[in-house]
Protein backbone atom coordinates (compact mmCIF):
# COMPACT_ATOMS: atom_id res chain seq x y z
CA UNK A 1 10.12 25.65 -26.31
CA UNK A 2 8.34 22.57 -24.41
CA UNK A 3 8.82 24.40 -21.20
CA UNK A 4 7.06 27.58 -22.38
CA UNK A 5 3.92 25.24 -24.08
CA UNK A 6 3.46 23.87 -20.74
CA UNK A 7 3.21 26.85 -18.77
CA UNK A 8 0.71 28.25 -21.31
CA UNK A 9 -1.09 24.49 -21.17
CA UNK A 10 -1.83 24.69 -17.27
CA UNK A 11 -2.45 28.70 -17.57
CA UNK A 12 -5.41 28.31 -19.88
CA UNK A 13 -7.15 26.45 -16.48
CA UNK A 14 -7.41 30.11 -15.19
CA UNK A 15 -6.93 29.05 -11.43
CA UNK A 16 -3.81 31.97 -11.03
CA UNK A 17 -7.02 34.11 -10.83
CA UNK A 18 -8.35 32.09 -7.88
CA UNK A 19 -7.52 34.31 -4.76
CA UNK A 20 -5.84 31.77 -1.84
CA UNK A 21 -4.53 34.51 0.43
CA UNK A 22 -6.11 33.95 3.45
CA UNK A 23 -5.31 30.07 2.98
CA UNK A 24 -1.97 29.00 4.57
CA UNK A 25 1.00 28.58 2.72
CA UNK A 26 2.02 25.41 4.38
CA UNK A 27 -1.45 24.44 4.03
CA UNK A 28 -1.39 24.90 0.17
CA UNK A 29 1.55 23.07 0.58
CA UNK A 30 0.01 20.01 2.14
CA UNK A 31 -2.62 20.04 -0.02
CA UNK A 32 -0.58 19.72 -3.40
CA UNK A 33 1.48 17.64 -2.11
CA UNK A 34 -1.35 14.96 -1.26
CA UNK A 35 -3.06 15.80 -4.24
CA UNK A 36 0.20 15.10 -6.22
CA UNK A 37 0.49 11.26 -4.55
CA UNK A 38 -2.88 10.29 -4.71
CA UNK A 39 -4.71 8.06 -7.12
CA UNK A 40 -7.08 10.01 -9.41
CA UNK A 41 -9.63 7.84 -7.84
CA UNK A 42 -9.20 8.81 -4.36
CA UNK A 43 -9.42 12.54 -5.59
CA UNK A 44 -12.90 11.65 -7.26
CA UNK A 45 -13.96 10.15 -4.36
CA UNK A 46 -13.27 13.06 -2.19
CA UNK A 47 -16.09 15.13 -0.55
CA UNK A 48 -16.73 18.97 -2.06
CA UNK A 49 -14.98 21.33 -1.23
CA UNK A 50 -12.05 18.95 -0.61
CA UNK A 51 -11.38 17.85 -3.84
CA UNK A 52 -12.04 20.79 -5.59
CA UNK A 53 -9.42 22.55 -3.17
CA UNK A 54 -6.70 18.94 -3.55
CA UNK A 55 -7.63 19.84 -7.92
CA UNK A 56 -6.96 24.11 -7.30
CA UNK A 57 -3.24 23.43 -5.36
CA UNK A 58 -1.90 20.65 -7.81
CA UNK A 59 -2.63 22.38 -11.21
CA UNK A 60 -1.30 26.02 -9.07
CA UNK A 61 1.81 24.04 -7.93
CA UNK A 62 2.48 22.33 -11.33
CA UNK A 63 1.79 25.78 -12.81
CA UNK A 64 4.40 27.20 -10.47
CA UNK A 65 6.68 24.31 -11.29
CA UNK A 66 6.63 24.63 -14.98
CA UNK A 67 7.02 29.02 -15.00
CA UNK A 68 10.72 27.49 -12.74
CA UNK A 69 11.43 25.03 -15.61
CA UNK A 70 11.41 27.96 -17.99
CA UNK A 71 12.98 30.20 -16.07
CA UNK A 72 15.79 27.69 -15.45
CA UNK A 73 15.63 27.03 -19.61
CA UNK A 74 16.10 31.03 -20.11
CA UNK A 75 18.97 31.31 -17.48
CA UNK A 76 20.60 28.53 -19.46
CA UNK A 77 20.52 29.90 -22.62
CA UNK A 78 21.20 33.65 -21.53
CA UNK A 79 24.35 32.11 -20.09
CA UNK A 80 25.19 29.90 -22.90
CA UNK A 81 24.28 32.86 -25.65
């Protein structure tokens, strides 16, 4: 049930209607990623657009990370059932 909450906790941000198509994959990539190991500080310190774009990846790659949690969770328990 957790796994589910959390998927609708970082959907209500809206960004999965934010069109990144014509930005790189790898570059979304990069940009999470950094996002992810920085210090909340360093993000607040960060120019515009930069740290609205470091903000946009995490929160789409923790959204993408929590819709695979749930997924895994339903596998599990269709298995299980």
């Amino acid at each position: 049930m957790r796994a589910m909450e959390r998927v609708e906790e970082i959907s209500a941000f809206g960004l999965g209607r934010v069109n990144l198509s014509r930005v790189p994959i790898d570059r979304l990539s990069t940009l999470a990623r950094y996002g992810q190991l920085s210090k909340a500080q360093t993000i607040e310190l960060a120019p515009e657009p930069r740290r609205t774009a470091l903000l946009t990846t995490v929160v789409r790659q923790m959204a993408a990370q929590a819709v695979d949690d749930a997924l895994d969770l339903f596998a599990l328990l269709m298995a299980t059932g």
